[in-house]
N, C-alpha and C. Protein backbone atom coordinates (compact mmCIF):
# COMPACT_ATOMS: atom_id res chain seq x y z
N UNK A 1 107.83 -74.34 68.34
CA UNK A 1 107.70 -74.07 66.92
C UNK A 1 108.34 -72.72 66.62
N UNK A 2 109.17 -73.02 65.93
CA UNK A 2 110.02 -71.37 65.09
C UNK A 2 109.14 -70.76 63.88
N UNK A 3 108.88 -69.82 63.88
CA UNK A 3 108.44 -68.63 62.83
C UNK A 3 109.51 -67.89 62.03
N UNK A 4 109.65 -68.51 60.74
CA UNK A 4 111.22 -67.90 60.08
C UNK A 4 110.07 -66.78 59.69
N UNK A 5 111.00 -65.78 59.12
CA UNK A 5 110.42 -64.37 58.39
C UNK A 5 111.37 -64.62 56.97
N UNK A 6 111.01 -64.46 56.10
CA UNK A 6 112.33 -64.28 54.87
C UNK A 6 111.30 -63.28 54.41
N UNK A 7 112.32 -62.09 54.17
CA UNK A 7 112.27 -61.34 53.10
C UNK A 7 112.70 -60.85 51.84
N UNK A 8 112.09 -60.36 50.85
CA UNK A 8 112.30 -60.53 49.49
C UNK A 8 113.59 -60.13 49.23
N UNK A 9 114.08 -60.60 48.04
CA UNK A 9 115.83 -60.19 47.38
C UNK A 9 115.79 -58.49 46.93
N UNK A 10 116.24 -57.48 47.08
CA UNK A 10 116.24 -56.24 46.69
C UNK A 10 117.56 -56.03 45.87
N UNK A 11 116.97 -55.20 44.95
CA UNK A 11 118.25 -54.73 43.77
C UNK A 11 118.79 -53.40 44.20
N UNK A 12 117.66 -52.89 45.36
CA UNK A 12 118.22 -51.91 45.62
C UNK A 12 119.30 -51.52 46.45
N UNK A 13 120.26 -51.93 46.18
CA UNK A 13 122.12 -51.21 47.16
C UNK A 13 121.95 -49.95 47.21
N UNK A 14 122.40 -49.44 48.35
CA UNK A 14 122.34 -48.41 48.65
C UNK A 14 123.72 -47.97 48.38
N UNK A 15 124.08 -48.51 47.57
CA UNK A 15 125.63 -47.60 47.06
C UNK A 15 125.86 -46.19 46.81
N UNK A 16 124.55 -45.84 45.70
CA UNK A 16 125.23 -44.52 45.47
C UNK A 16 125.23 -43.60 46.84
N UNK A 17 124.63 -43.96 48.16
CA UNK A 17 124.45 -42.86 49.00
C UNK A 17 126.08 -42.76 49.33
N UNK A 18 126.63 -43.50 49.42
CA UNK A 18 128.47 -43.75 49.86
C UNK A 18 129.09 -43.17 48.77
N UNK A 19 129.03 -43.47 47.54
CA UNK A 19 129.93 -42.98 46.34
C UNK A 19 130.16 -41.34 46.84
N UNK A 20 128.52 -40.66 46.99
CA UNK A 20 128.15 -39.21 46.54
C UNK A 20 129.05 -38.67 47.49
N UNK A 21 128.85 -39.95 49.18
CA UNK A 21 128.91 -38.82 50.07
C UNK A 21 130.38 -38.69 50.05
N UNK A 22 131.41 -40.09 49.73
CA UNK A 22 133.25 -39.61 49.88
C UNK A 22 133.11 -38.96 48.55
N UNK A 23 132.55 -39.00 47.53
CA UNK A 23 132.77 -38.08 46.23
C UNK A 23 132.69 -36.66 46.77
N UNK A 24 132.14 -36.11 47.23
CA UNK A 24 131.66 -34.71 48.10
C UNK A 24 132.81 -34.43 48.83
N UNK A 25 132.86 -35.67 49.35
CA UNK A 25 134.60 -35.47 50.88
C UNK A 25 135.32 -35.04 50.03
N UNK A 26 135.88 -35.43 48.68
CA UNK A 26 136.99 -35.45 48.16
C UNK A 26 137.13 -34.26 47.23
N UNK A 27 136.08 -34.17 46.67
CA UNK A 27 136.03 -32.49 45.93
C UNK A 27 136.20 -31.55 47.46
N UNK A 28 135.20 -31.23 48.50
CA UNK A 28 135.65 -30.60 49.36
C UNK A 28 137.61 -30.58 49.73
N UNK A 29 137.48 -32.00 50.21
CA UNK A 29 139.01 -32.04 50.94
C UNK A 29 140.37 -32.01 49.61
N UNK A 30 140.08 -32.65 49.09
CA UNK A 30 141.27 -32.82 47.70
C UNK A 30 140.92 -31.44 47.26
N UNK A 31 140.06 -31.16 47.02
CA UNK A 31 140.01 -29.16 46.30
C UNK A 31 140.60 -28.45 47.08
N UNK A 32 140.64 -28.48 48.39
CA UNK A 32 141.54 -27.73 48.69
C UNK A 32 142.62 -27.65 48.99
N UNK A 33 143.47 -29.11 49.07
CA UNK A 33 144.69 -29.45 48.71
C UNK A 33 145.47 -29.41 48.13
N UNK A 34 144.52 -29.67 46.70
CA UNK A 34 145.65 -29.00 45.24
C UNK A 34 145.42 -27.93 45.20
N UNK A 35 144.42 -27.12 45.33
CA UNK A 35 144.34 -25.70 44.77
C UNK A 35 144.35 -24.46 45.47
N UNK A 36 144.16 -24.92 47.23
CA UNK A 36 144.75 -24.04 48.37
C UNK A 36 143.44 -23.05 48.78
N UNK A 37 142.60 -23.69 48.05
CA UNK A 37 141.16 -22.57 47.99
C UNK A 37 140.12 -23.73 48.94
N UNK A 38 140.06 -23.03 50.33
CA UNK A 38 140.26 -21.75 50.86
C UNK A 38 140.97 -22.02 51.57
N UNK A 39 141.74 -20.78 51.66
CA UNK A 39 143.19 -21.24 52.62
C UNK A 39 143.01 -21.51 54.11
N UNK A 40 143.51 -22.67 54.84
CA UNK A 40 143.24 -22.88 56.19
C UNK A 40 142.94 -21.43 57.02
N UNK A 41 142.31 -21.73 58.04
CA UNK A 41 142.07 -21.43 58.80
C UNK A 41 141.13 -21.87 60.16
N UNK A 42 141.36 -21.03 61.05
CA UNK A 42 140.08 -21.92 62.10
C UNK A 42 138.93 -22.30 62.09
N UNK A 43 138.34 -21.26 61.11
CA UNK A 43 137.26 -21.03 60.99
C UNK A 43 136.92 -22.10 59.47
N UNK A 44 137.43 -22.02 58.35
CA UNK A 44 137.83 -22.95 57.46
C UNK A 44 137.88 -24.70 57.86
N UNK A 45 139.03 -24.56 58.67
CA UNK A 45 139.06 -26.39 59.33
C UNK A 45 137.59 -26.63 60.68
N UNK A 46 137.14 -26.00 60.57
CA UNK A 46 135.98 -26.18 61.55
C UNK A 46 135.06 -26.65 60.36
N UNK A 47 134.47 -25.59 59.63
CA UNK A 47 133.59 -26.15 58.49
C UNK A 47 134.00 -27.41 57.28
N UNK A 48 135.18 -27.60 56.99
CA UNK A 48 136.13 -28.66 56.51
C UNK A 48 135.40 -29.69 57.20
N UNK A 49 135.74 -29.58 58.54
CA UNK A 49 135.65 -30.93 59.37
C UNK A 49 134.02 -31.14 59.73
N UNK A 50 132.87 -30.05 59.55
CA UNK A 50 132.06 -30.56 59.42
C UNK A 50 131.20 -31.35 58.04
N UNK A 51 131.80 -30.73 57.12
CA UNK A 51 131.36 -31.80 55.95
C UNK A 51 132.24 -33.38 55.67
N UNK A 52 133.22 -33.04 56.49
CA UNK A 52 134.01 -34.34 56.58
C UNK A 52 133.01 -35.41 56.91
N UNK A 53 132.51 -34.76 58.33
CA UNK A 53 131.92 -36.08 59.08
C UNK A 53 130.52 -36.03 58.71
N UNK A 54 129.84 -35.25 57.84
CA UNK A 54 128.49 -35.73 57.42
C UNK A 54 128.58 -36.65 55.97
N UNK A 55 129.37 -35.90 55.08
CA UNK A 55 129.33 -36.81 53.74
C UNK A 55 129.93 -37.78 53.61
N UNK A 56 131.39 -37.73 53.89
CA UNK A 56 131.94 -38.84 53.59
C UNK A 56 132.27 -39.96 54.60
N UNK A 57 131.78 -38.87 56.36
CA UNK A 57 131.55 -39.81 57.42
C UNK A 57 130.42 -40.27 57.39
N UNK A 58 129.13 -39.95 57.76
CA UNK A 58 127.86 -40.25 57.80
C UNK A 58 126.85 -41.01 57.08
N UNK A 59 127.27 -40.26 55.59
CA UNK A 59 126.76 -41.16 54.45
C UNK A 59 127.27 -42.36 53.93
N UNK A 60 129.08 -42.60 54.28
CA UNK A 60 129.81 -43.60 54.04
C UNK A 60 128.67 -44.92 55.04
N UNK A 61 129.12 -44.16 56.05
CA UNK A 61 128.58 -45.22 57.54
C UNK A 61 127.43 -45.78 57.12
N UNK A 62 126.63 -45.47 56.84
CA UNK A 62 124.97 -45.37 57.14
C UNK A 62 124.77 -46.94 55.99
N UNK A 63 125.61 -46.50 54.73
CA UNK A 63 125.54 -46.98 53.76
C UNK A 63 126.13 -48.53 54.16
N UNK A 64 127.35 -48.47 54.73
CA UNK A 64 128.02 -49.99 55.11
C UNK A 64 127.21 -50.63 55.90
N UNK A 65 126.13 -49.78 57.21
CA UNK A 65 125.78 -50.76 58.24
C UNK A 65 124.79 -51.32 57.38
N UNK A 66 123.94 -50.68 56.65
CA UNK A 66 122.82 -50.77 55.53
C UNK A 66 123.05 -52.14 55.09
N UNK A 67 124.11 -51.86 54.49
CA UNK A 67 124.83 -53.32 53.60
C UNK A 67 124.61 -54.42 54.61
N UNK A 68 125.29 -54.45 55.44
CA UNK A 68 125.85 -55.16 56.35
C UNK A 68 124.52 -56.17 56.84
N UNK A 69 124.01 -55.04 57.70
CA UNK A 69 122.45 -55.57 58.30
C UNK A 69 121.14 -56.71 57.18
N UNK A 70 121.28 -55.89 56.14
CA UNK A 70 120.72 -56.78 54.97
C UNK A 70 121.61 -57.71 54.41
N UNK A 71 122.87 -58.06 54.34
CA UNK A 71 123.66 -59.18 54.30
C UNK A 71 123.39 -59.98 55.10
N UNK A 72 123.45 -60.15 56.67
CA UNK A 72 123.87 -60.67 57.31
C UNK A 72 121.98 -61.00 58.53
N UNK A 73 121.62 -59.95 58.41
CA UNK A 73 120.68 -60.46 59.57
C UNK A 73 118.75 -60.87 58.62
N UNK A 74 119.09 -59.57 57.52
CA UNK A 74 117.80 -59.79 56.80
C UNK A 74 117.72 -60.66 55.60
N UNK A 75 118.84 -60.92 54.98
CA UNK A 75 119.61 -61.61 53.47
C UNK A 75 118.73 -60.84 52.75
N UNK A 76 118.39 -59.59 52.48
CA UNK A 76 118.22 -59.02 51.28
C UNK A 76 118.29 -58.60 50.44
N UNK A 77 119.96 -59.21 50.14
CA UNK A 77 120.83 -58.88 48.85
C UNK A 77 121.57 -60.11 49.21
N UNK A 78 121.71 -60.42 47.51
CA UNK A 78 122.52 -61.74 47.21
C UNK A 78 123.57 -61.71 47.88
N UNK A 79 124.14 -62.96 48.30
CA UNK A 79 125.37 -62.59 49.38
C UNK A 79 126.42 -62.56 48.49
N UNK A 80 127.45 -61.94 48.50
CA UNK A 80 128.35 -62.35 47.12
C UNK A 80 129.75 -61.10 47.80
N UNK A 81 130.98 -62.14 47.42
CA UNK A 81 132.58 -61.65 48.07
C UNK A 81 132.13 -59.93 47.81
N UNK A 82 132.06 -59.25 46.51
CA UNK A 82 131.96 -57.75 46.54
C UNK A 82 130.98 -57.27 47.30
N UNK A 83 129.87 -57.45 47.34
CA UNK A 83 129.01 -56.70 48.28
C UNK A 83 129.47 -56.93 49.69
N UNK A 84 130.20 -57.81 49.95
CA UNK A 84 130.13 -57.82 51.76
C UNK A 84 131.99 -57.05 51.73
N UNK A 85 132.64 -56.88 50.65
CA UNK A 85 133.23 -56.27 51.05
C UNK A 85 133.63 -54.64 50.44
N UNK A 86 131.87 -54.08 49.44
CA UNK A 86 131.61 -53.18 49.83
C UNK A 86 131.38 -52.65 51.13
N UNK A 87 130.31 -53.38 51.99
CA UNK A 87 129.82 -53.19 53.34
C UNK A 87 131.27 -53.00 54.28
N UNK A 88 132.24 -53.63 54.51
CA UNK A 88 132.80 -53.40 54.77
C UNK A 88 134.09 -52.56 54.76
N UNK A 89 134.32 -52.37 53.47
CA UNK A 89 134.60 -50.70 52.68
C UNK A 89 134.03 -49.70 53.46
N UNK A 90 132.67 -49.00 53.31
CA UNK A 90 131.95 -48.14 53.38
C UNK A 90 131.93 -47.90 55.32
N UNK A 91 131.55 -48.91 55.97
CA UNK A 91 131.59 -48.79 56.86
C UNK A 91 132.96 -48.45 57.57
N UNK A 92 133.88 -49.04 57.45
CA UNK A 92 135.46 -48.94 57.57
C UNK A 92 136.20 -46.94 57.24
N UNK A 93 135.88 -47.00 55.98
CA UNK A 93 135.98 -45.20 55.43
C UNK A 93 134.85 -44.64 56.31
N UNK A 94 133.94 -44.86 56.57
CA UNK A 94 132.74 -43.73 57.44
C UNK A 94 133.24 -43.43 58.72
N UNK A 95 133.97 -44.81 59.46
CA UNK A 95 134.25 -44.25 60.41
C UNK A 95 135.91 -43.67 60.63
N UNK A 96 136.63 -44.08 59.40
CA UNK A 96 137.82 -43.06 59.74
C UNK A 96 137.60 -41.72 58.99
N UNK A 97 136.78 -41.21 58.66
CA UNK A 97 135.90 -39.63 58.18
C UNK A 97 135.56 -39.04 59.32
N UNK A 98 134.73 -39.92 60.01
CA UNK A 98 134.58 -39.50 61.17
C UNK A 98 135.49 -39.02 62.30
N UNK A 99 136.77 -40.06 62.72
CA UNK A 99 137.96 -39.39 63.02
C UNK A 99 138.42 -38.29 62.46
N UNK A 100 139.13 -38.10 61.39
CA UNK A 100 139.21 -37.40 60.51
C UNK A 100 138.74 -36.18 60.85
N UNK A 101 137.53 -35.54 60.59
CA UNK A 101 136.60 -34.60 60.43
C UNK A 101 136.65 -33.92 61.73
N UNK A 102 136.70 -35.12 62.71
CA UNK A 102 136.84 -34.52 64.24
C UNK A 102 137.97 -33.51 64.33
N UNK A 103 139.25 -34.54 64.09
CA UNK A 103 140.44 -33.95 64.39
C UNK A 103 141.00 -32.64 63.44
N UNK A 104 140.30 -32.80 62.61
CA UNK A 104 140.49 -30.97 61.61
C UNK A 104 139.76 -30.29 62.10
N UNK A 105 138.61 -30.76 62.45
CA UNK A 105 137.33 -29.48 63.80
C UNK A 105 138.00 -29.02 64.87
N UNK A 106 138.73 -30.02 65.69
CA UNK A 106 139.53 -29.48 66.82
C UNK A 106 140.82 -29.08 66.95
N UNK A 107 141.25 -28.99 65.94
CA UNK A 107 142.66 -28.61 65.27
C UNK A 107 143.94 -29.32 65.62
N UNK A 108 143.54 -30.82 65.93
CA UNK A 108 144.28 -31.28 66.57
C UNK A 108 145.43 -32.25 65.02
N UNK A 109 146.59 -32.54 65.96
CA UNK A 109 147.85 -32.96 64.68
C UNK A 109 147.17 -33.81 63.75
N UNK A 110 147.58 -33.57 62.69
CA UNK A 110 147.40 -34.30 61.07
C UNK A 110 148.27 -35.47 61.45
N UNK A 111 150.04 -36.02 62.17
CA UNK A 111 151.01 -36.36 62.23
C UNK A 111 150.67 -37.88 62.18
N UNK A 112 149.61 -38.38 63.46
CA UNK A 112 148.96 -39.37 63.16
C UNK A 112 148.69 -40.37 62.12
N UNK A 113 148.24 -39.63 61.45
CA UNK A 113 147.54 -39.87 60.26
C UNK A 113 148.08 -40.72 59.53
N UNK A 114 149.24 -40.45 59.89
CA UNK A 114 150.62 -41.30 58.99
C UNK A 114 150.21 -42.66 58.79
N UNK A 115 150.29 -42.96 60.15
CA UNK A 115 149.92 -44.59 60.94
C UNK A 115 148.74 -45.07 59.95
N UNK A 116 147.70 -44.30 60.37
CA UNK A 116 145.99 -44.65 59.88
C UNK A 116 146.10 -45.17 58.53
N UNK A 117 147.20 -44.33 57.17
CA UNK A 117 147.25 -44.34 56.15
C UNK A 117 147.75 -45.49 55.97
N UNK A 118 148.31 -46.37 56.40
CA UNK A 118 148.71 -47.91 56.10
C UNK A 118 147.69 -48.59 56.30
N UNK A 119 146.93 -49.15 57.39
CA UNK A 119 145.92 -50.03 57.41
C UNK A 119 145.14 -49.77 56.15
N UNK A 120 144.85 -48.06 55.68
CA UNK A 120 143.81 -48.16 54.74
C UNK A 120 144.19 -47.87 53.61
N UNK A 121 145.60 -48.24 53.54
CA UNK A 121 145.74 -48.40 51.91
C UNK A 121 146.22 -50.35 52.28
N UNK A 122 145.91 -50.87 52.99
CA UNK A 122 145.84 -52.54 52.80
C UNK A 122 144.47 -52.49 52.49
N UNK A 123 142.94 -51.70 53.33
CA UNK A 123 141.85 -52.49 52.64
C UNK A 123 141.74 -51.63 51.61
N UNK A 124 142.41 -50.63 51.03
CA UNK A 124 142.02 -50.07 49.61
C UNK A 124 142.41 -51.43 48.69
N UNK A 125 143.80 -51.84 48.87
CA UNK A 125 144.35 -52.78 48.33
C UNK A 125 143.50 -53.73 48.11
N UNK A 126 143.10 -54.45 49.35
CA UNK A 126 141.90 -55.77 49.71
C UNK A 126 141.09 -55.42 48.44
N UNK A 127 140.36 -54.40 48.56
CA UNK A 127 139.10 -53.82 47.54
C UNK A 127 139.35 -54.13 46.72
N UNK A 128 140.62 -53.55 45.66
CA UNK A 128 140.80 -53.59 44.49
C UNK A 128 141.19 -55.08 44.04
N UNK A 129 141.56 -55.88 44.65
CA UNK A 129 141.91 -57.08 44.18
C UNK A 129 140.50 -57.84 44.73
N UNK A 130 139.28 -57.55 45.32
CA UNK A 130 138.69 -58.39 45.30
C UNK A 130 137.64 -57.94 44.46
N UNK A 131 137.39 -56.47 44.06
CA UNK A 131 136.29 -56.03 42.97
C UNK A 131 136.97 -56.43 41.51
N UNK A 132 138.36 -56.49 41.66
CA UNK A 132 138.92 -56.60 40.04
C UNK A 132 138.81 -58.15 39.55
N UNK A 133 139.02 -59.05 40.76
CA UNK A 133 139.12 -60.51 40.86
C UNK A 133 137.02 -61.05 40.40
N UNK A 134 136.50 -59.95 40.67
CA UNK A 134 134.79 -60.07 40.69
C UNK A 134 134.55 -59.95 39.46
N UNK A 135 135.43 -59.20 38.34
CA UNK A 135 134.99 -58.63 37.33
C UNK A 135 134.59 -57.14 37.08
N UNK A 136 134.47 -56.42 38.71
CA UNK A 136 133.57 -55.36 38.40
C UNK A 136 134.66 -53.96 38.72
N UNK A 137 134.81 -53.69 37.29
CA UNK A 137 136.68 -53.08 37.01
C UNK A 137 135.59 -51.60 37.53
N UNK A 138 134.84 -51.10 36.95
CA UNK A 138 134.88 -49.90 37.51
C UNK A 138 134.87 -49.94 39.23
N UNK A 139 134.36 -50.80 39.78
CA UNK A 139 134.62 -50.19 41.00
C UNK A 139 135.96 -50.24 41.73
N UNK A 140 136.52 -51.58 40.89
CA UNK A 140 138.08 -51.81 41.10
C UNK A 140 138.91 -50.29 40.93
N UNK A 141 137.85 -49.75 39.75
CA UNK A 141 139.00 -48.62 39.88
C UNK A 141 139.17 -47.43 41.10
N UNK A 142 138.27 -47.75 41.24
CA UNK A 142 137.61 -46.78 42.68
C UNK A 142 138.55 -46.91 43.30
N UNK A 143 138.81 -48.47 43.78
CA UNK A 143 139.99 -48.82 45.04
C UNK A 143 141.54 -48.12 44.59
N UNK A 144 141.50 -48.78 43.44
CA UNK A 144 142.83 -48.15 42.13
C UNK A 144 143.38 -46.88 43.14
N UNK A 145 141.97 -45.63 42.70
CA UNK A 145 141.61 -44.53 43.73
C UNK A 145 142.40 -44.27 44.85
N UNK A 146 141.20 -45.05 45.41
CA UNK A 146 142.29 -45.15 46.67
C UNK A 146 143.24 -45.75 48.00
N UNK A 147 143.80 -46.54 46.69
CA UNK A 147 145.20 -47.07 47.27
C UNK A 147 146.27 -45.65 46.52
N UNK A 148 145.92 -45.13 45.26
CA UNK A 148 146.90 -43.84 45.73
C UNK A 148 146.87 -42.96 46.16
N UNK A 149 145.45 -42.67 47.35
CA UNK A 149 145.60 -41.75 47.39
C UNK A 149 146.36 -42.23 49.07
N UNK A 150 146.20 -43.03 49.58
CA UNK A 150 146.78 -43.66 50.63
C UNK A 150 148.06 -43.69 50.77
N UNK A 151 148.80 -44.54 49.34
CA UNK A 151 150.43 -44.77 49.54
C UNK A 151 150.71 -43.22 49.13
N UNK A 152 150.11 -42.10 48.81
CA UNK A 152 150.70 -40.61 49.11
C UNK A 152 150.65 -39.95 50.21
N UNK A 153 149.57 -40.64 50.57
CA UNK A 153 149.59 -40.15 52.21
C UNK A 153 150.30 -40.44 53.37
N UNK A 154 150.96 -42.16 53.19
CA UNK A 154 151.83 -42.17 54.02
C UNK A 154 152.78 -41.38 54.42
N UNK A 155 153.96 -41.23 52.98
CA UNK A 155 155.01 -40.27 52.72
C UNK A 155 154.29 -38.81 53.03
N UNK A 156 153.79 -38.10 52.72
CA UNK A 156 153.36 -37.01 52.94
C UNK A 156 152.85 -36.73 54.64
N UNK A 157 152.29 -37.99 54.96
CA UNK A 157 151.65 -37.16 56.50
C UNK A 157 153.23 -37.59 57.54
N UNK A 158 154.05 -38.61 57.39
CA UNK A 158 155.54 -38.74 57.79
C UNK A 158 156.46 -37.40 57.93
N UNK A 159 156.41 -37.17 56.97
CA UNK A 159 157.38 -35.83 56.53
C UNK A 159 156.66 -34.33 56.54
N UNK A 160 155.21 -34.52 55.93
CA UNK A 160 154.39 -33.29 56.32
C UNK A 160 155.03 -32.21 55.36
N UNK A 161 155.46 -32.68 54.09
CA UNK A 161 155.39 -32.22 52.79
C UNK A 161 154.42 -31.38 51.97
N UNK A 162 154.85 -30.46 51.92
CA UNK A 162 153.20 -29.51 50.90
C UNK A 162 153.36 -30.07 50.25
N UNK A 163 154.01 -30.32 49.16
CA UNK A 163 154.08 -31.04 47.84
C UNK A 163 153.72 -32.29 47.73
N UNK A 164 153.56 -32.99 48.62
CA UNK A 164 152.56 -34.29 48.96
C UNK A 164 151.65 -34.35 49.33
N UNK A 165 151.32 -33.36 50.12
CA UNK A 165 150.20 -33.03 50.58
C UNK A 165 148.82 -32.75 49.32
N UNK A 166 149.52 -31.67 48.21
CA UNK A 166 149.07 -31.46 47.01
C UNK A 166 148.82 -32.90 46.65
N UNK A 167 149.62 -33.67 46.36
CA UNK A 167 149.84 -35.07 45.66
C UNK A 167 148.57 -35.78 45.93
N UNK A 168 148.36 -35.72 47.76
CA UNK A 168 147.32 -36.38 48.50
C UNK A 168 145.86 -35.68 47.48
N UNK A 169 145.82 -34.45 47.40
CA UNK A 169 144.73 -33.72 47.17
C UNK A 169 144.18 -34.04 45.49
N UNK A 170 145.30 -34.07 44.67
CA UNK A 170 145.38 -34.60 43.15
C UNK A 170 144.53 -35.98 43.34
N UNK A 171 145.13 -36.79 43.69
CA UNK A 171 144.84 -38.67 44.12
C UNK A 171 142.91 -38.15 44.40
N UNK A 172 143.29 -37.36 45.34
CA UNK A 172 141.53 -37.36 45.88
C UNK A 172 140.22 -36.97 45.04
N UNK A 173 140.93 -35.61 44.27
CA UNK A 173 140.07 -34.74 43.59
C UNK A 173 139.57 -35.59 42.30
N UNK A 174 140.59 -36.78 41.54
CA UNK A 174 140.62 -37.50 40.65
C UNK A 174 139.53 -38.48 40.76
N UNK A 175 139.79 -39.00 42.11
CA UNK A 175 138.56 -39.87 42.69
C UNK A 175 137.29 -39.35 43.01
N UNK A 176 137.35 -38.34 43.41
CA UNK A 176 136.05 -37.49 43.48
C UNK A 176 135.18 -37.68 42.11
N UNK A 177 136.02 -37.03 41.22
CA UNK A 177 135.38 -37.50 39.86
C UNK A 177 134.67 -38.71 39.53
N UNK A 178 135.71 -39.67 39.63
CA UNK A 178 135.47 -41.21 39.51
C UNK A 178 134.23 -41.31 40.12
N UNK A 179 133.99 -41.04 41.36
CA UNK A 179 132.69 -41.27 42.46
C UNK A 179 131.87 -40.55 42.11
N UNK A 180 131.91 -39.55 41.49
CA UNK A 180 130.38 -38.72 40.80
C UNK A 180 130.27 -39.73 39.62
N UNK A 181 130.74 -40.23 38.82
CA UNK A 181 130.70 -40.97 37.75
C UNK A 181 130.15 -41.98 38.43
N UNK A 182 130.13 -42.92 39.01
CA UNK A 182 129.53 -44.25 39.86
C UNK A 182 127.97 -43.94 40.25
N UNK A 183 128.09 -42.79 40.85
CA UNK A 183 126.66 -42.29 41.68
C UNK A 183 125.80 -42.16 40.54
N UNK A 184 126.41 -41.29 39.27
CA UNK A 184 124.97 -41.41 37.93
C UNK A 184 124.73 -42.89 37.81
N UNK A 185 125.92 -43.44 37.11
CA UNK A 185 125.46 -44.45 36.83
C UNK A 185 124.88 -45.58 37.35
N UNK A 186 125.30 -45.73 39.30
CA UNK A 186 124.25 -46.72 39.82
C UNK A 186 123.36 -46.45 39.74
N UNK A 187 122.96 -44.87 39.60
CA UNK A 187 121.36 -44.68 39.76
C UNK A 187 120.62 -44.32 38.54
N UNK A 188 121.22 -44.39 37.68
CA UNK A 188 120.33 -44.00 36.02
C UNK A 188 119.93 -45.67 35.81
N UNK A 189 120.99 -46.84 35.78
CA UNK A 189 120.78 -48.27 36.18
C UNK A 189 119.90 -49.24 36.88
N UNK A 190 119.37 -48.13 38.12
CA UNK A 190 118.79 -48.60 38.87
C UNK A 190 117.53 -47.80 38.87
N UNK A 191 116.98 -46.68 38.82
CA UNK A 191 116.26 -45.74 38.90
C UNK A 191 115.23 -45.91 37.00
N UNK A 192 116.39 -45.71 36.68
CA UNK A 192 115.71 -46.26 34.77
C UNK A 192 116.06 -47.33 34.28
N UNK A 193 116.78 -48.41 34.56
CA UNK A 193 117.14 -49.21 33.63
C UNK A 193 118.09 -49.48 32.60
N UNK A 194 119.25 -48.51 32.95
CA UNK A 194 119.80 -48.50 31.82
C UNK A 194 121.00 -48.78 32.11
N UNK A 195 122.18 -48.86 31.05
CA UNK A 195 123.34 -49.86 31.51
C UNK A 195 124.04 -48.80 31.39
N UNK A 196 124.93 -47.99 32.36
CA UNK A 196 125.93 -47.55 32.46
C UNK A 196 126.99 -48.54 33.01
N UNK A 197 127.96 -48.10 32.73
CA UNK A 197 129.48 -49.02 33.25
C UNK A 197 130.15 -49.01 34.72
N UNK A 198 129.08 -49.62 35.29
CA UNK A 198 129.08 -49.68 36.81
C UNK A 198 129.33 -50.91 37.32
């Protein structure tokens, strides 16, 4: 005899913890891209690379396996194409933050990066055509986000361009915004009830 367990449907996504934490990455990392404040250093890319890998690594992560685990092993969120490929968003960005964050801690080449920036401007791409195809344009725009901040990064981490580099930091800082905008509104929505454009 089998003993199923089902547990109840939850409204609660743990989205905004992912929005806040690459929203955070991106004011950190894009702020100082476009605006050069504070100017590298060792001591600078050490602390860089540790908020890398807590906000927009850690909190990204935490948030996708979250998804994931309640998709897939507990069903405690409706199963539906955007949420599983939020989960897989979130989890996907947490752990290249995590790279990321490392390799500015240890001061090791940006040059790489080049490479990385294609795969993840295909699932920025993926995102945006499957949140826009869902209906749910603000988060489509998110991807919008960042697929440019990706196809700037290719050209820029190739050539290793300041002026792209800036470009990279513009794309980011823009999205940063965008992602503080998401984080009120999943949670004024969810927390009070009220309909922001999420």
């Amino acid at each position: 005899m089998t003993t199923t367990i089902q547990f109840a449907q939850s409204a609660f996504w743990p989205v905004a913890v992912g929005f806040f934490g690459l929203g955070t990455g991106y004011f950190i990392w894009g702020g100082q891209a476009l605006f050069g404040f504070p100017r590298s250093s060792d001591e600078v890319n050490k602390t860089m690379g540790m908020w890398g890998f807590w906000m927009p690594g850690f909190m990204q992560f935490i948030t996708g396996v979250y998804l994931m685990v309640g998709l897939t092993w507990f069903g405690v969120y409706q199963k539906s194409a955007p949420l599983y490929m939020a989960a897989l968003a979130f989890t996907s960005y947490g752990i290249h933050w995590f790279a990321m964050a490392h390799r500015r801690y240890i001061g090791s080449s940006e040059k790489p990066d080049a490479w990385m920036a294609i795969p993840f401007f295909l699932i920025s791409l993926l995102g945006m055509l499957v949140f826009f195809s869902a209906g749910d344009h603000p988060v489509g725009i998110l991807f919008l986000g960042l697929v440019l901040i990706y196809l700037s990064e290719i050209p820029a981490r190739f050539s290793g361009s300041a002026g792209l580099g800036r470009l990279v930091g513009f794309w980011q800082f823009i999205t940063g915004i965008w992602l503080m905008y998401l984080t009120y509104g999943v949670t004024f929505n969810t927390a009070l009830g009220q309909h922001w454009w999420v």
